[in-house]
PDB file of N, CA and C in Angstrom:
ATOM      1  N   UNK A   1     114.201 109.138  91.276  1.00  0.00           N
ATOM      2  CA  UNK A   1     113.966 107.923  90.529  1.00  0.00           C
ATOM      3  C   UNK A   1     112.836 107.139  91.196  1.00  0.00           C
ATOM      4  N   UNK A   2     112.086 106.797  90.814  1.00  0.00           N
ATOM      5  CA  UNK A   2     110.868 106.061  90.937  1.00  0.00           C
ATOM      6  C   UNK A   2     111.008 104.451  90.873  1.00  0.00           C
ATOM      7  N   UNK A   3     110.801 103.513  91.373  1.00  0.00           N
ATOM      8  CA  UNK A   3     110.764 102.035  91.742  1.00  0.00           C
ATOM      9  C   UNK A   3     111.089 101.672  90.603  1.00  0.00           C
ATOM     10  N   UNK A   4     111.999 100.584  90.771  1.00  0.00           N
ATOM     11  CA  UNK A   4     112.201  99.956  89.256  1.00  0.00           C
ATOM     12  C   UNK A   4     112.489  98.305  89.791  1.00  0.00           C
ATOM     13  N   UNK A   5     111.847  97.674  88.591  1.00  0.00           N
ATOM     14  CA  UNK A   5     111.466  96.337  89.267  1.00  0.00           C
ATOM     15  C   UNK A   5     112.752  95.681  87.852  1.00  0.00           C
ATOM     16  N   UNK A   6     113.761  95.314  88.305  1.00  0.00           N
ATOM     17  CA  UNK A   6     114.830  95.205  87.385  1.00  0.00           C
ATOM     18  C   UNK A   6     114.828  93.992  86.639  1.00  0.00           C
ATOM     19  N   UNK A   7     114.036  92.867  87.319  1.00  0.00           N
ATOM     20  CA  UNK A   7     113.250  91.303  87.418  1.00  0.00           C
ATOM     21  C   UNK A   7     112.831  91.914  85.405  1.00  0.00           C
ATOM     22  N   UNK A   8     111.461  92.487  85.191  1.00  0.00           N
ATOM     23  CA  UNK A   8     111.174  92.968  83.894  1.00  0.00           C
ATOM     24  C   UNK A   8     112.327  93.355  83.374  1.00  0.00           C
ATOM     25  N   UNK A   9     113.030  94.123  83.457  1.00  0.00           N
ATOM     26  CA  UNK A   9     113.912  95.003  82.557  1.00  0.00           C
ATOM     27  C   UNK A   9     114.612  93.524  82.236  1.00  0.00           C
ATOM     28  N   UNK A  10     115.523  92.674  83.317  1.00  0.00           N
ATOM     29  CA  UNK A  10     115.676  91.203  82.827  1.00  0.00           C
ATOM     30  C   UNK A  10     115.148  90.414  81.498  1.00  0.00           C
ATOM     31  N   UNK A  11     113.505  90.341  82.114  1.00  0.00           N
ATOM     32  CA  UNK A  11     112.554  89.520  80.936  1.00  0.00           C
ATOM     33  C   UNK A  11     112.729  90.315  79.797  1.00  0.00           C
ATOM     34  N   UNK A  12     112.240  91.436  79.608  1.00  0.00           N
ATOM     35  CA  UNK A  12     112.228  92.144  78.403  1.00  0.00           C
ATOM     36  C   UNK A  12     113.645  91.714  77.347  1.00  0.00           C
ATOM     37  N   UNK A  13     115.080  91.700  78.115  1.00  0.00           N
ATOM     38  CA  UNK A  13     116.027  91.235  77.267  1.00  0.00           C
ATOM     39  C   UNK A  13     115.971  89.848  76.757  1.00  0.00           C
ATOM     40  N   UNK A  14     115.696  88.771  77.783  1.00  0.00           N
ATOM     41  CA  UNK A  14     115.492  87.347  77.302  1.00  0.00           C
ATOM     42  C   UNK A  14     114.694  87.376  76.307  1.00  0.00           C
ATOM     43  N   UNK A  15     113.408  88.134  76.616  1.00  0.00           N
ATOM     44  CA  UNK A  15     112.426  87.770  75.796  1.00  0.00           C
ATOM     45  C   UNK A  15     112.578  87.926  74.031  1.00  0.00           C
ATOM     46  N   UNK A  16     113.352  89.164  74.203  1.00  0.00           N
ATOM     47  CA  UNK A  16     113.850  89.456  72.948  1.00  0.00           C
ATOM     48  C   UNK A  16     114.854  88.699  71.868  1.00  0.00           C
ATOM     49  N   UNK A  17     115.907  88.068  73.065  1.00  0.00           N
ATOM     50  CA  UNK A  17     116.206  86.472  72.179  1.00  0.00           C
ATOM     51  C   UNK A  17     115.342  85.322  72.196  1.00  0.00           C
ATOM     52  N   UNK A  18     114.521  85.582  72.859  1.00  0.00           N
ATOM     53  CA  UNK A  18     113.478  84.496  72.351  1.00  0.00           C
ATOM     54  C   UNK A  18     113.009  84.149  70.978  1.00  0.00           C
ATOM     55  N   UNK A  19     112.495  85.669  71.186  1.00  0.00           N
ATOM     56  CA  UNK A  19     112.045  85.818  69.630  1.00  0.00           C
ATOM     57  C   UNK A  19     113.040  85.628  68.766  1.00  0.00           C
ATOM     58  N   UNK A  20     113.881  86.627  68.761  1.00  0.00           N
ATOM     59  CA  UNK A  20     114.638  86.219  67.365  1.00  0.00           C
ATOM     60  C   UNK A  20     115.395  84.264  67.359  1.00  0.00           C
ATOM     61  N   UNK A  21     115.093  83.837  68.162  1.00  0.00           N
ATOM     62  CA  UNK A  21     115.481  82.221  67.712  1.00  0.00           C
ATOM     63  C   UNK A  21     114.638  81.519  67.864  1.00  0.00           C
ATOM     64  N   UNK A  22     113.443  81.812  67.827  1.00  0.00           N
ATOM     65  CA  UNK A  22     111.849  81.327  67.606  1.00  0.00           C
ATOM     66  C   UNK A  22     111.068  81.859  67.022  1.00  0.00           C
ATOM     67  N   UNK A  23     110.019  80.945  66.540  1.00  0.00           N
ATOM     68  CA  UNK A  23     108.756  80.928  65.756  1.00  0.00           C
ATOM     69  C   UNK A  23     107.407  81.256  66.836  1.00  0.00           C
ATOM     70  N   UNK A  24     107.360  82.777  67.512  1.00  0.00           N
ATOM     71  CA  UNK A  24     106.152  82.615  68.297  1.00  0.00           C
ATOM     72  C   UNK A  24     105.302  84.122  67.627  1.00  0.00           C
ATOM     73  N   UNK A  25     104.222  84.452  68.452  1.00  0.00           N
ATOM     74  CA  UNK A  25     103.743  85.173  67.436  1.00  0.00           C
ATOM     75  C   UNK A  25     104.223  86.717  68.645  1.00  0.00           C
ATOM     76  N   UNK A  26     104.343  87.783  67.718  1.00  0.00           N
ATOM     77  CA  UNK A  26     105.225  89.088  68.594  1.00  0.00           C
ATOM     78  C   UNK A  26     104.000  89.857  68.404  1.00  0.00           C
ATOM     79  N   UNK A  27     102.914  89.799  68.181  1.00  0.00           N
ATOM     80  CA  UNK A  27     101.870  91.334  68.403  1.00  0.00           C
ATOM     81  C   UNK A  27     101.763  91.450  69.907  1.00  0.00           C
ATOM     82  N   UNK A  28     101.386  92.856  70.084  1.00  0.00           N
ATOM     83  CA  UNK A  28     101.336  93.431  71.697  1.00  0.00           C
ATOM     84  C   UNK A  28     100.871  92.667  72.385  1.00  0.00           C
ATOM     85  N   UNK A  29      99.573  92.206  71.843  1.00  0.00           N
ATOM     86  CA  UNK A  29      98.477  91.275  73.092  1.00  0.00           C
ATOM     87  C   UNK A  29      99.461  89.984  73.725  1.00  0.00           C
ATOM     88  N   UNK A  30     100.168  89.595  72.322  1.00  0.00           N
ATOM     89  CA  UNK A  30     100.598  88.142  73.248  1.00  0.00           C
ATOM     90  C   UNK A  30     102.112  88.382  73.600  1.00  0.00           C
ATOM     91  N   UNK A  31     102.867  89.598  73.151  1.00  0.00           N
ATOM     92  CA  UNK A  31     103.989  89.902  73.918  1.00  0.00           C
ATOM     93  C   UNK A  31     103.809  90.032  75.533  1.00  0.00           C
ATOM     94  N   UNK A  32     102.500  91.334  75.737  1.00  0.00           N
ATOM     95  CA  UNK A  32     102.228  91.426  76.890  1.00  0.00           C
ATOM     96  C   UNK A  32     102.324  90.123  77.726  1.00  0.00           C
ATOM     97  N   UNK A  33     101.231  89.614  77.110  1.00  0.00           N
ATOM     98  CA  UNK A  33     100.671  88.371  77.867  1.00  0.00           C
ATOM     99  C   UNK A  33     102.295  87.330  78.693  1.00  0.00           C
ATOM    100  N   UNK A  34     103.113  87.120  77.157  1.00  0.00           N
ATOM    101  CA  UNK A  34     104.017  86.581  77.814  1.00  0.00           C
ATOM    102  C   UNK A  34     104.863  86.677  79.330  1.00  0.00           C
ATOM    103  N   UNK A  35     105.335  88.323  78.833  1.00  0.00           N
ATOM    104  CA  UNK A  35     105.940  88.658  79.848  1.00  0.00           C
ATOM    105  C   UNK A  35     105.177  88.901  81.008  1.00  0.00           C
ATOM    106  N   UNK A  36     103.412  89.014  81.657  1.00  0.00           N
ATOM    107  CA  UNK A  36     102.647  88.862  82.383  1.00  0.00           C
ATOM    108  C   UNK A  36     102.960  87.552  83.225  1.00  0.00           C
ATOM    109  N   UNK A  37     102.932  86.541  82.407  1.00  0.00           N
ATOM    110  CA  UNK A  37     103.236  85.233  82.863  1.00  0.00           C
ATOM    111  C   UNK A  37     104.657  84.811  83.460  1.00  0.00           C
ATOM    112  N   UNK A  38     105.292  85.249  82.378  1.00  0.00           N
ATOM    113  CA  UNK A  38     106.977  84.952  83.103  1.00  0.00           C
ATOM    114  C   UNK A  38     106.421  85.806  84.571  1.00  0.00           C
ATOM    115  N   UNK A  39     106.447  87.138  84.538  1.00  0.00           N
ATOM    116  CA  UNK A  39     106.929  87.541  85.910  1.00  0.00           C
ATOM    117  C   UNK A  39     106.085  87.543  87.073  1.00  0.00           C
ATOM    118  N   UNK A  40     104.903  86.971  86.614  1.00  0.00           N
ATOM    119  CA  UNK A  40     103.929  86.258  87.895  1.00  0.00           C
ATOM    120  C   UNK A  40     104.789  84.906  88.032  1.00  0.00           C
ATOM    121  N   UNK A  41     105.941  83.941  87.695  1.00  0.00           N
ATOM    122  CA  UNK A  41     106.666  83.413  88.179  1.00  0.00           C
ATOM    123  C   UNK A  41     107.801  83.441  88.765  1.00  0.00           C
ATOM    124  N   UNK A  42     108.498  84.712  88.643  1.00  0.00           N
ATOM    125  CA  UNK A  42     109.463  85.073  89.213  1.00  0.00           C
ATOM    126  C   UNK A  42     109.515  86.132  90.194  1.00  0.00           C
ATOM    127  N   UNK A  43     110.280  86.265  91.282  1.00  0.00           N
ATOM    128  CA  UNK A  43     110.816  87.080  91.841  1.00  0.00           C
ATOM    129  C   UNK A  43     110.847  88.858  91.668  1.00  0.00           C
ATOM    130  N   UNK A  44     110.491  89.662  91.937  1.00  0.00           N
ATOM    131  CA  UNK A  44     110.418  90.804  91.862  1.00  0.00           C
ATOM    132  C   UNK A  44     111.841  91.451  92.445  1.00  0.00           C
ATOM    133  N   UNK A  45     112.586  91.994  91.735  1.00  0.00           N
ATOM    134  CA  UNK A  45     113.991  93.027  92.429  1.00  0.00           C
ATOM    135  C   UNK A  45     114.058  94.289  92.302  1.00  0.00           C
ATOM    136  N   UNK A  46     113.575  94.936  93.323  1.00  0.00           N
ATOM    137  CA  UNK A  46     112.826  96.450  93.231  1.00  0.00           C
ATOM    138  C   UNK A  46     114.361  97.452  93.597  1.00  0.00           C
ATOM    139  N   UNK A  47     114.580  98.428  92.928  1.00  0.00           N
ATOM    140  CA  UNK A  47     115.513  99.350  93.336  1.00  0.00           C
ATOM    141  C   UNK A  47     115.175 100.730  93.108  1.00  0.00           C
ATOM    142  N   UNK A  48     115.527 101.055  94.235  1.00  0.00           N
ATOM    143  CA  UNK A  48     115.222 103.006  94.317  1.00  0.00           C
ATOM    144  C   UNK A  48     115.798 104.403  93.440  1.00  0.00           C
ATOM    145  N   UNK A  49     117.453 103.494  93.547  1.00  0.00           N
ATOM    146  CA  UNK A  49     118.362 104.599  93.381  1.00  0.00           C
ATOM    147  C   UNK A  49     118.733 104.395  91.652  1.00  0.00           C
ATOM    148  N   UNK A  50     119.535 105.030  90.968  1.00  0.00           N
ATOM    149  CA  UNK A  50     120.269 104.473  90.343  1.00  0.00           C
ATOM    150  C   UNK A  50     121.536 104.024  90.310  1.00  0.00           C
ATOM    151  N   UNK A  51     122.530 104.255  91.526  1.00  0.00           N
ATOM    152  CA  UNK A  51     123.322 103.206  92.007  1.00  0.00           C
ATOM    153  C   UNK A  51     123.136 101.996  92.664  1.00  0.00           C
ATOM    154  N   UNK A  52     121.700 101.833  93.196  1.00  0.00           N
ATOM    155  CA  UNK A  52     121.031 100.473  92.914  1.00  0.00           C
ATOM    156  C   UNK A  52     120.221  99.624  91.900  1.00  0.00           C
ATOM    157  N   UNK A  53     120.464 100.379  91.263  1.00  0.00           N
ATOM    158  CA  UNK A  53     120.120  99.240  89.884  1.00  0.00           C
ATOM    159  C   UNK A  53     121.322  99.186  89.032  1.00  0.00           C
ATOM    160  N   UNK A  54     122.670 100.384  89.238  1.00  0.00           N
ATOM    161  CA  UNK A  54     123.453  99.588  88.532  1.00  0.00           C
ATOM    162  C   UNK A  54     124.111  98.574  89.121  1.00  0.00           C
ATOM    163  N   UNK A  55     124.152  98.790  90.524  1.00  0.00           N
ATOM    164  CA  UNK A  55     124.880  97.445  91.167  1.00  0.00           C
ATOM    165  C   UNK A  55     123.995  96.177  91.222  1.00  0.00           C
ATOM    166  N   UNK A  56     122.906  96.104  90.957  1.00  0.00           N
ATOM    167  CA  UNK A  56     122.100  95.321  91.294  1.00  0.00           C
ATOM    168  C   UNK A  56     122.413  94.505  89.535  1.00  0.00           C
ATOM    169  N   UNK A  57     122.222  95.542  88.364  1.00  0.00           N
ATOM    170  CA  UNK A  57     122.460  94.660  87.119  1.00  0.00           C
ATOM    171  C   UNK A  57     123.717  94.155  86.759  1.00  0.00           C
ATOM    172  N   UNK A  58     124.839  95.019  87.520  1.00  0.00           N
ATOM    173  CA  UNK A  58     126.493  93.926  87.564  1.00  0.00           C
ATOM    174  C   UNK A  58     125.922  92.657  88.106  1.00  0.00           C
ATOM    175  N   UNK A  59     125.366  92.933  89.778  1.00  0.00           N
ATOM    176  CA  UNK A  59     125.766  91.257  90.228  1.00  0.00           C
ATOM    177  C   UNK A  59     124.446  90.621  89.614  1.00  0.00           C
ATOM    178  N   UNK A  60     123.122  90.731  89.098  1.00  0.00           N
ATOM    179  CA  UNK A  60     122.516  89.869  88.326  1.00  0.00           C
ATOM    180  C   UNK A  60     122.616  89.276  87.316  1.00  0.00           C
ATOM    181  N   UNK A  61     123.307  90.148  86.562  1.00  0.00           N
ATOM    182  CA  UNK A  61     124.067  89.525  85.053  1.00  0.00           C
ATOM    183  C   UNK A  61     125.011  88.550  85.153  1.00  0.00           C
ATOM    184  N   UNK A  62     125.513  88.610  86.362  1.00  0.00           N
ATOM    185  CA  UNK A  62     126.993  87.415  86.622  1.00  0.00           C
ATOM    186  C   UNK A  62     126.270  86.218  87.102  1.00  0.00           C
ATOM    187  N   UNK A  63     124.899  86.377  87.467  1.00  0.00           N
ATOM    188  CA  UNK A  63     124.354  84.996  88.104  1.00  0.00           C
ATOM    189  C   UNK A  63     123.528  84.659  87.213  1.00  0.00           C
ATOM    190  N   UNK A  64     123.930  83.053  87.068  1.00  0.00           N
ATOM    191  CA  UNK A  64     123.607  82.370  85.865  1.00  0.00           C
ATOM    192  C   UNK A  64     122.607  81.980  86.383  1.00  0.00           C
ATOM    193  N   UNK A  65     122.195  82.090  87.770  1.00  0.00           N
ATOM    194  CA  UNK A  65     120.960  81.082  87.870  1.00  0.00           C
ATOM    195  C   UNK A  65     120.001  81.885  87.379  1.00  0.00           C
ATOM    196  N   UNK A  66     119.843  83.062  87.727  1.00  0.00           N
ATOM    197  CA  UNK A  66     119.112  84.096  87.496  1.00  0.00           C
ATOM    198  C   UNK A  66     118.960  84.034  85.966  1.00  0.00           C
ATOM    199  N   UNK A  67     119.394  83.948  85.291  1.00  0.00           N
ATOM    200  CA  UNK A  67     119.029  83.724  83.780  1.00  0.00           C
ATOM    201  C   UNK A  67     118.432  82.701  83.520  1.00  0.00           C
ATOM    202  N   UNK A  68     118.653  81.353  84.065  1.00  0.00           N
ATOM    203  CA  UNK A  68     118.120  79.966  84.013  1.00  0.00           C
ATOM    204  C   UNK A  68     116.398  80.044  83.951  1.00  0.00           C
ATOM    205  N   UNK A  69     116.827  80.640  85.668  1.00  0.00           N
ATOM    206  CA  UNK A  69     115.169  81.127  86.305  1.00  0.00           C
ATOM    207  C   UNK A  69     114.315  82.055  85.208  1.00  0.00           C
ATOM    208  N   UNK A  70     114.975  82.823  84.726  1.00  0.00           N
ATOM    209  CA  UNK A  70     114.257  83.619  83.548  1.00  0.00           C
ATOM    210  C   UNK A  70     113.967  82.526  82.228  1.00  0.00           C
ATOM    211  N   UNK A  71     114.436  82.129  81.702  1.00  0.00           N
ATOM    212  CA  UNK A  71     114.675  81.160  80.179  1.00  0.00           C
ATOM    213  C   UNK A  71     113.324  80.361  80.851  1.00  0.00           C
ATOM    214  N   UNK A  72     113.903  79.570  82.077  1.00  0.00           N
ATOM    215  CA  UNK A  72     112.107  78.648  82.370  1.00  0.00           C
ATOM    216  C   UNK A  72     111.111  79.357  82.203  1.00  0.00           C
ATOM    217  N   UNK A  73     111.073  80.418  82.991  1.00  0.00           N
ATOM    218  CA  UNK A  73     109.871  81.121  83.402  1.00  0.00           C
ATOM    219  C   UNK A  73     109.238  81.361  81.750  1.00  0.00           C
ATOM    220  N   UNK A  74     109.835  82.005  80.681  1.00  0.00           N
ATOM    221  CA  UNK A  74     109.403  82.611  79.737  1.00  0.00           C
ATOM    222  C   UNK A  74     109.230  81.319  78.689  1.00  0.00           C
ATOM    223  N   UNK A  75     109.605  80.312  78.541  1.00  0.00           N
ATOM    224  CA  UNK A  75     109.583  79.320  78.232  1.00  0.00           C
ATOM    225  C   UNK A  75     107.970  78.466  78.959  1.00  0.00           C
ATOM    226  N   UNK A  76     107.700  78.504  79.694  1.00  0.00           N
ATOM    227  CA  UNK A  76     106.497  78.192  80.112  1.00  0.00           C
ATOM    228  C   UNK A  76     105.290  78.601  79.879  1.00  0.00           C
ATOM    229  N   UNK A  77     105.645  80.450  79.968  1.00  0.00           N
ATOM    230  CA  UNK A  77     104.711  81.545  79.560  1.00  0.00           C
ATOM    231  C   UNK A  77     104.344  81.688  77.773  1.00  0.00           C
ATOM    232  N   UNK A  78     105.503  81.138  77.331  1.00  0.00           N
ATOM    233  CA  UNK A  78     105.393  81.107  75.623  1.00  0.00           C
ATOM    234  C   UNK A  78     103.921  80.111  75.217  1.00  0.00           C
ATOM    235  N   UNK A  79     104.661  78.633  76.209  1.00  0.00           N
ATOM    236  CA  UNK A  79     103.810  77.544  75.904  1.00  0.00           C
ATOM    237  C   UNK A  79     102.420  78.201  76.495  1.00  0.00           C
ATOM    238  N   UNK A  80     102.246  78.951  77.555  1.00  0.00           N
ATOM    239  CA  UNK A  80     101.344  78.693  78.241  1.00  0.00           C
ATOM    240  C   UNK A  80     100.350  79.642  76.971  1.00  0.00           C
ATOM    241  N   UNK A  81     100.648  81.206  76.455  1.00  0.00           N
ATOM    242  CA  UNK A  81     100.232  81.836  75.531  1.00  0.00           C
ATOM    243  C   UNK A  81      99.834  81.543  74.473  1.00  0.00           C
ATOM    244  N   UNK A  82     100.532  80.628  74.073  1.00  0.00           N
ATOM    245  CA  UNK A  82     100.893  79.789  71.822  1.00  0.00           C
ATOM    246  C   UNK A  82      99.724  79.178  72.203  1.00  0.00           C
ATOM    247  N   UNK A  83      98.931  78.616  73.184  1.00  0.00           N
ATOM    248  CA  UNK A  83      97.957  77.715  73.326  1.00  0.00           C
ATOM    249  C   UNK A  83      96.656  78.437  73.644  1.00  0.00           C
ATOM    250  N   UNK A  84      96.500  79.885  74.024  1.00  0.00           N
ATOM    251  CA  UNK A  84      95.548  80.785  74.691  1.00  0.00           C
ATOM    252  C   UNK A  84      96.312  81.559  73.751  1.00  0.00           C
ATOM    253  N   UNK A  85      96.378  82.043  72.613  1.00  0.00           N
ATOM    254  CA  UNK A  85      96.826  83.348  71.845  1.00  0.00           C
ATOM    255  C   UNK A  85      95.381  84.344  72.443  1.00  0.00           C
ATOM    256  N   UNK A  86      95.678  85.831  72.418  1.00  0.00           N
ATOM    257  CA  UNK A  86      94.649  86.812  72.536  1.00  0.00           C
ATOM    258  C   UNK A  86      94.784  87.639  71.089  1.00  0.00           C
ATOM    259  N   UNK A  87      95.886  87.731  70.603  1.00  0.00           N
ATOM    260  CA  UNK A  87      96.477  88.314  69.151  1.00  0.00           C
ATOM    261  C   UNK A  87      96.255  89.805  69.285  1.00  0.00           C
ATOM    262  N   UNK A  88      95.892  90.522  68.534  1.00  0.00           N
ATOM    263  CA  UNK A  88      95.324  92.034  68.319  1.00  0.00           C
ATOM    264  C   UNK A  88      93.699  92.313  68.463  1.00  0.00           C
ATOM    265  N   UNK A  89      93.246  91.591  69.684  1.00  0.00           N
ATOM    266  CA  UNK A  89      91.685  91.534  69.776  1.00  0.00           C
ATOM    267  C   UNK A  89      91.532  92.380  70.161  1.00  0.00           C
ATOM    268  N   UNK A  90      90.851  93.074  70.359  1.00  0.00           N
ATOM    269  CA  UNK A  90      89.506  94.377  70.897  1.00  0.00           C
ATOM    270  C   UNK A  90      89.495  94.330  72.334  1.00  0.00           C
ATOM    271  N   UNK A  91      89.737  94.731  72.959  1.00  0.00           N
ATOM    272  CA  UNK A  91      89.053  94.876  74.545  1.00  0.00           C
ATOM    273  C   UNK A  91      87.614  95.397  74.570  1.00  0.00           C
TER     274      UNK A  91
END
């Protein structure tokens, strides 16, 4: 198993109720972008094994702060995006 940064696998779920109980825009460029932003604010939780990432997603899921910390983070990154959209542009 190869590094797994469990911090994303986190965002990716929030992010996904984000959307469905908001009005933001979901094409790749500014999905990316979002979750770019959330997790240049948060914490990185790297695991090797896969009995370390399942123990690692029991006790993260039970800590509420850890969700809090996520909801801000992506909540910031929304605002920070909705205002700098990139949309489906061209590289």
């Amino acid at each position: 198993m190869a590094f797994t940064n469990l911090m994303e696998k986190m965002v990716d779920v929030r992010l996904e109720e984000f959307y469905k109980h908001n009005d933001f825009c979901t094409c790749s460029n500014c999905r990316e972008d979002v979750k770019c932003v959330a997790l240049n604010q948060l914490p990185p939780k790297y695991v090797s094994t896969r009995k370390g990432e399942l123990f690692s997603k029991v006790e993260q899921s039970m800590d509420r702060q850890n969700v809090t910390d996520i909801d801000f983070a992506l909540h910031n990154a929304i605002n920070f995006v909705s205002k700098r959209p990139r949309h489906e542009e061209r590289e």
